[in-house]
N, C-alpha and C. Protein backbone atom coordinates (compact mmCIF):
# COMPACT_ATOMS: atom_id res chain seq x y z
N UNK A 1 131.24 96.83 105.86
CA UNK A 1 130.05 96.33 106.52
C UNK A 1 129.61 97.25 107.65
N UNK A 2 130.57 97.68 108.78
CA UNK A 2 130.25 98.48 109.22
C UNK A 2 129.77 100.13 109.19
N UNK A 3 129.88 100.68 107.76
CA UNK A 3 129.54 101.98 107.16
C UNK A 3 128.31 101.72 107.18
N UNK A 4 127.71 100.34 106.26
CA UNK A 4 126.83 100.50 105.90
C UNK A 4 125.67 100.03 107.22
N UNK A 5 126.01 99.54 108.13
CA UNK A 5 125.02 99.20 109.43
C UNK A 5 125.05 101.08 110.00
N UNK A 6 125.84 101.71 110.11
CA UNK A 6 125.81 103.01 110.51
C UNK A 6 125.18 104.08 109.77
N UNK A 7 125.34 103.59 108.57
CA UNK A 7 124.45 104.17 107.37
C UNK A 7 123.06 104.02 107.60
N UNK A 8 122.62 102.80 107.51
CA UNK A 8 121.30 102.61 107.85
C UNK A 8 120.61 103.01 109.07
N UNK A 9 121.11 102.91 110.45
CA UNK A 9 120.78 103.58 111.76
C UNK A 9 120.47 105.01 111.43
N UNK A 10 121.46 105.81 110.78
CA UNK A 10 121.49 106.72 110.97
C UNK A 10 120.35 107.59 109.49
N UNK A 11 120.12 106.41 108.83
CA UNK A 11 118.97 107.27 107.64
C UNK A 11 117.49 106.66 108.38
N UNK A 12 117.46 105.54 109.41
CA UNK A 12 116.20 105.91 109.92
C UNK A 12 115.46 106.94 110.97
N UNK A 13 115.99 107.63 111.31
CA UNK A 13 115.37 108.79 111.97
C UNK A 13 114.88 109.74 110.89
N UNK A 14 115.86 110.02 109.93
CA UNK A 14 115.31 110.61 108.83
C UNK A 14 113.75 110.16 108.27
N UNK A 15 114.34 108.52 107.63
CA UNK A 15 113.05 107.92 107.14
C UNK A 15 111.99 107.99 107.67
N UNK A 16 111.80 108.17 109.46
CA UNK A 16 110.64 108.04 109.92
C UNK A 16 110.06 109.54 109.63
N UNK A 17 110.91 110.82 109.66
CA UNK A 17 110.37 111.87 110.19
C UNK A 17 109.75 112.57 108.66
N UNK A 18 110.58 111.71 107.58
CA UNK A 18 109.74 111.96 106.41
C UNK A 18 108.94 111.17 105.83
N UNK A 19 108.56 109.77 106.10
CA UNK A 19 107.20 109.02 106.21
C UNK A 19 106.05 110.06 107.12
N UNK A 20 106.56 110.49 108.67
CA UNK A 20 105.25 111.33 108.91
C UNK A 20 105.37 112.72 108.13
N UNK A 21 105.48 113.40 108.12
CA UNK A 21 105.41 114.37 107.08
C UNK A 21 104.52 114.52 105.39
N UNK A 22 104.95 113.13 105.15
CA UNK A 22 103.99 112.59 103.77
C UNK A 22 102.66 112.27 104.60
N UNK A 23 103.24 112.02 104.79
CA UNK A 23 101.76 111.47 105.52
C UNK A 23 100.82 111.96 106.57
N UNK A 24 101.21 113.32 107.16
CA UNK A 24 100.19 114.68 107.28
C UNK A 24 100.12 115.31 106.15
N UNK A 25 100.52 115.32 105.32
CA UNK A 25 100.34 116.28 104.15
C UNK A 25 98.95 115.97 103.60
N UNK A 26 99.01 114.61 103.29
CA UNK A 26 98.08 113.82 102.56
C UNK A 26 96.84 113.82 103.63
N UNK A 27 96.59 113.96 104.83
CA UNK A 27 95.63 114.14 105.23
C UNK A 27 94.47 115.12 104.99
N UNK A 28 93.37 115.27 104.68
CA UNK A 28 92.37 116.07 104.01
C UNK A 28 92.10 117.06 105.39
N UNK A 29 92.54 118.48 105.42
CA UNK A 29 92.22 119.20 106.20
C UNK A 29 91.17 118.73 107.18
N UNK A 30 89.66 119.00 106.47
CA UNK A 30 88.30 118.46 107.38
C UNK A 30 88.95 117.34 108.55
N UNK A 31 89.76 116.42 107.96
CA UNK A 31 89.58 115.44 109.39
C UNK A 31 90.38 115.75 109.97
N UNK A 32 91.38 116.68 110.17
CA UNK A 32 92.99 117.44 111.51
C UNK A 32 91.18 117.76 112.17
N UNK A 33 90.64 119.03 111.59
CA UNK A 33 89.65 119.45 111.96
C UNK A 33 88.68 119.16 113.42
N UNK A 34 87.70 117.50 112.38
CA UNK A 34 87.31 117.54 113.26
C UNK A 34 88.15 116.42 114.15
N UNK A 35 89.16 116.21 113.66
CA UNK A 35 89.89 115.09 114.88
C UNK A 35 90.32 116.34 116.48
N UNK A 36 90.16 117.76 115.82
CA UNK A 36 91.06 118.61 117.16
C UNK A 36 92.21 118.70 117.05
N UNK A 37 92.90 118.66 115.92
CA UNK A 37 94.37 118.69 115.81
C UNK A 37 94.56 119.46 114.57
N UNK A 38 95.66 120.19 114.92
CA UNK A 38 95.88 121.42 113.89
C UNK A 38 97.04 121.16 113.05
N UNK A 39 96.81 120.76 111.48
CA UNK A 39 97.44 119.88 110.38
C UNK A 39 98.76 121.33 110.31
N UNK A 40 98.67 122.38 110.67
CA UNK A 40 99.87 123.20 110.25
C UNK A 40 101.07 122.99 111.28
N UNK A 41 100.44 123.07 112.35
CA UNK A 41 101.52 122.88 113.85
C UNK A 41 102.42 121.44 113.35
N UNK A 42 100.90 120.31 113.17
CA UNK A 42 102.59 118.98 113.12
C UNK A 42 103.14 119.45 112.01
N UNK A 43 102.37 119.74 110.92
CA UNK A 43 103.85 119.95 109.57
C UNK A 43 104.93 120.45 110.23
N UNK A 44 104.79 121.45 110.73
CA UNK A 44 105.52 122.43 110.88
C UNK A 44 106.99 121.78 112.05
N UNK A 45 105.86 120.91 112.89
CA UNK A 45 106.57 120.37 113.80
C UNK A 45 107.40 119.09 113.08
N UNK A 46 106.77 118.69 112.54
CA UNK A 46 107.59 117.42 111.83
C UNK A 46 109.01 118.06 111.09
N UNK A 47 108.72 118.97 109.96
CA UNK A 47 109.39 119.76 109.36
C UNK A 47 110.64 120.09 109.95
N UNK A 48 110.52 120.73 110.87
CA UNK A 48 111.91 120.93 111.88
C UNK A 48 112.34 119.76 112.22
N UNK A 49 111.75 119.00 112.97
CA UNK A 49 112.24 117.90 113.61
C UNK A 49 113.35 117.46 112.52
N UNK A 50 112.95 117.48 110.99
CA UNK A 50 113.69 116.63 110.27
C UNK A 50 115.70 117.47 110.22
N UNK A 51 115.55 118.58 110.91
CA UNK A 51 116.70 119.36 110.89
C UNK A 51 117.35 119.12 112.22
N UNK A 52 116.34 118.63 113.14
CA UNK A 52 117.23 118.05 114.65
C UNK A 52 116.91 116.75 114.63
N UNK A 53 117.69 115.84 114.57
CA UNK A 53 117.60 114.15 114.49
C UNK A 53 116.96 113.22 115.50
N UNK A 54 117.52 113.82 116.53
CA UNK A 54 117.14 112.92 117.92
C UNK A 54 115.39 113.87 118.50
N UNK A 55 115.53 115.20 118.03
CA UNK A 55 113.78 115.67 118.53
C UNK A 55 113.19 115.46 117.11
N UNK A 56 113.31 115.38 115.47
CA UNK A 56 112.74 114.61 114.61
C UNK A 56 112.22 113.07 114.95
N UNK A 57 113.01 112.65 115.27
CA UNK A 57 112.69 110.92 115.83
C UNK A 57 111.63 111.16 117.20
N UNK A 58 112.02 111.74 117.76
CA UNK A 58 110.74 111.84 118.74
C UNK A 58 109.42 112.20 118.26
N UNK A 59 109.27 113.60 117.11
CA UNK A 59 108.27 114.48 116.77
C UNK A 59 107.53 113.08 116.32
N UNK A 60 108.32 112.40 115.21
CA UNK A 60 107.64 111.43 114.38
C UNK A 60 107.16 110.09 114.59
N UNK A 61 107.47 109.82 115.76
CA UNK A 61 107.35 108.75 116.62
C UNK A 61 105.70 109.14 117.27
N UNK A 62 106.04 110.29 118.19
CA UNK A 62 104.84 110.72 118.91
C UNK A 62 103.65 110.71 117.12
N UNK A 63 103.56 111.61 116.33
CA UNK A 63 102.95 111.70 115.32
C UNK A 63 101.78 110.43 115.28
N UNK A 64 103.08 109.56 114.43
CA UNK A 64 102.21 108.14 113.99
C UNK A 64 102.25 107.29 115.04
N UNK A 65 101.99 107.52 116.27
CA UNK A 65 101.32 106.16 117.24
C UNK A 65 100.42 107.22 118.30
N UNK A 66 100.53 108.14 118.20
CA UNK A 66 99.14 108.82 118.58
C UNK A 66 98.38 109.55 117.95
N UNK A 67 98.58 110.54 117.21
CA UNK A 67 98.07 111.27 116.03
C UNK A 67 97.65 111.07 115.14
N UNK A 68 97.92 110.32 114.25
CA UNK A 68 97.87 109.60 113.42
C UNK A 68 96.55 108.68 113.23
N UNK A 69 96.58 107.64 114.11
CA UNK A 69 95.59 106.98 114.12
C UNK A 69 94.23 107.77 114.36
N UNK A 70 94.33 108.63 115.15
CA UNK A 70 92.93 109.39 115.14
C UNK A 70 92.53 110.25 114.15
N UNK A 71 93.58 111.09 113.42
CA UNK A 71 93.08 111.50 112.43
C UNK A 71 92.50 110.54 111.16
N UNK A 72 92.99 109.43 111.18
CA UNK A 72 92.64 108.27 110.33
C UNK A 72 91.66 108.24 110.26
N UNK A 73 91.07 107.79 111.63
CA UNK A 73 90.02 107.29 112.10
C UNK A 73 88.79 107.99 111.42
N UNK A 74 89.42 109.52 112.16
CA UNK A 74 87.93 110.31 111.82
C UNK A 74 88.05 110.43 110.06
N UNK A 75 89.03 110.24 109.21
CA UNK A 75 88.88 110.65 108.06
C UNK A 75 88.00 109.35 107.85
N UNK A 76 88.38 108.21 108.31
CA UNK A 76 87.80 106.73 107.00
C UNK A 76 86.31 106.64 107.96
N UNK A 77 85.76 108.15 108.86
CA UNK A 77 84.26 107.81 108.63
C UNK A 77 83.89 107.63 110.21
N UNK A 78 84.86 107.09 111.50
CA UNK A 78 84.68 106.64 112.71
C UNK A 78 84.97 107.66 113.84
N UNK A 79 83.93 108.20 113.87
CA UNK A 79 83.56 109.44 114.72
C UNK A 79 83.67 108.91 116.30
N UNK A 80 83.61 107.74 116.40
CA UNK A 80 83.53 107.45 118.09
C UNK A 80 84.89 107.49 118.52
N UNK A 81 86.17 107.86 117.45
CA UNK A 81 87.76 107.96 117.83
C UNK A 81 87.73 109.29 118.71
N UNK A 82 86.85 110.28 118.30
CA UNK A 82 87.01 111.59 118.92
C UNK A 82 86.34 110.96 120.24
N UNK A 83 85.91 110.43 120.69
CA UNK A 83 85.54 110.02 122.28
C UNK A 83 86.03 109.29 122.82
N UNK A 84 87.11 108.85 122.47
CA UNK A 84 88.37 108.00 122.90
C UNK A 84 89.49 108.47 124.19
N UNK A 85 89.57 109.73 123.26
CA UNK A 85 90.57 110.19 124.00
C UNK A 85 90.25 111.70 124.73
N UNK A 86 88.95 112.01 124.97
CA UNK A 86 88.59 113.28 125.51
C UNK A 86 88.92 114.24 124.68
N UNK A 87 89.17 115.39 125.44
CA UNK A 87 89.62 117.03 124.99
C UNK A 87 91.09 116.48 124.16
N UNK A 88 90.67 117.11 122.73
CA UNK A 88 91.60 117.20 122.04
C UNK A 88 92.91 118.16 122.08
N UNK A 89 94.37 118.13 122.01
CA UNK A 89 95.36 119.25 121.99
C UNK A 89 96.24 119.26 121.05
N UNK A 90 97.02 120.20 120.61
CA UNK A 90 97.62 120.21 119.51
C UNK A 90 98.13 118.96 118.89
């Protein structure tokens, strides 16, 4: 019982950092674009992260509760996300 509670702790940092990863991939260039965010840097950043556990869990954390949603945004059409948050950065 206890393998498997340690098992699981320890495959979600993974799980998260390759949920974001799928899920910049799948984003359509145009909206990193015009969201101001550059779709190669997070891969890239996610990507590693998934080789350091504890800065993966961070990369992917930060990702999908800030990043994320804005690139959404501007993809499904809602241009007033880019005036949300000012000057865009990596």
């Amino acid at each position: 019982m206890t393998t498997l509670v340690w098992l699981l702790i320890a495959m979600l940092p993974l799980s998260l950092s390759l949920w974001a990863l799928l899920d910049a991939a799948r984003r359509p260039a145009w909206a990193w674009s015009l969201a101001g965010r550059s779709q190669l840097a997070w891969l890239t950043a996610i990507a590693f992260g998934l080789l350091v556990v504890i800065g993966g869990l961070v990369i992917a954390t930060w990702y999908l509760l800030r990043v994320r949603p804005r690139v959404a945004a501007v993809e499904a059409g809602d241009l007033d996300a880019l005036l949300d948050e000012g000057p865009a950065t990596a």
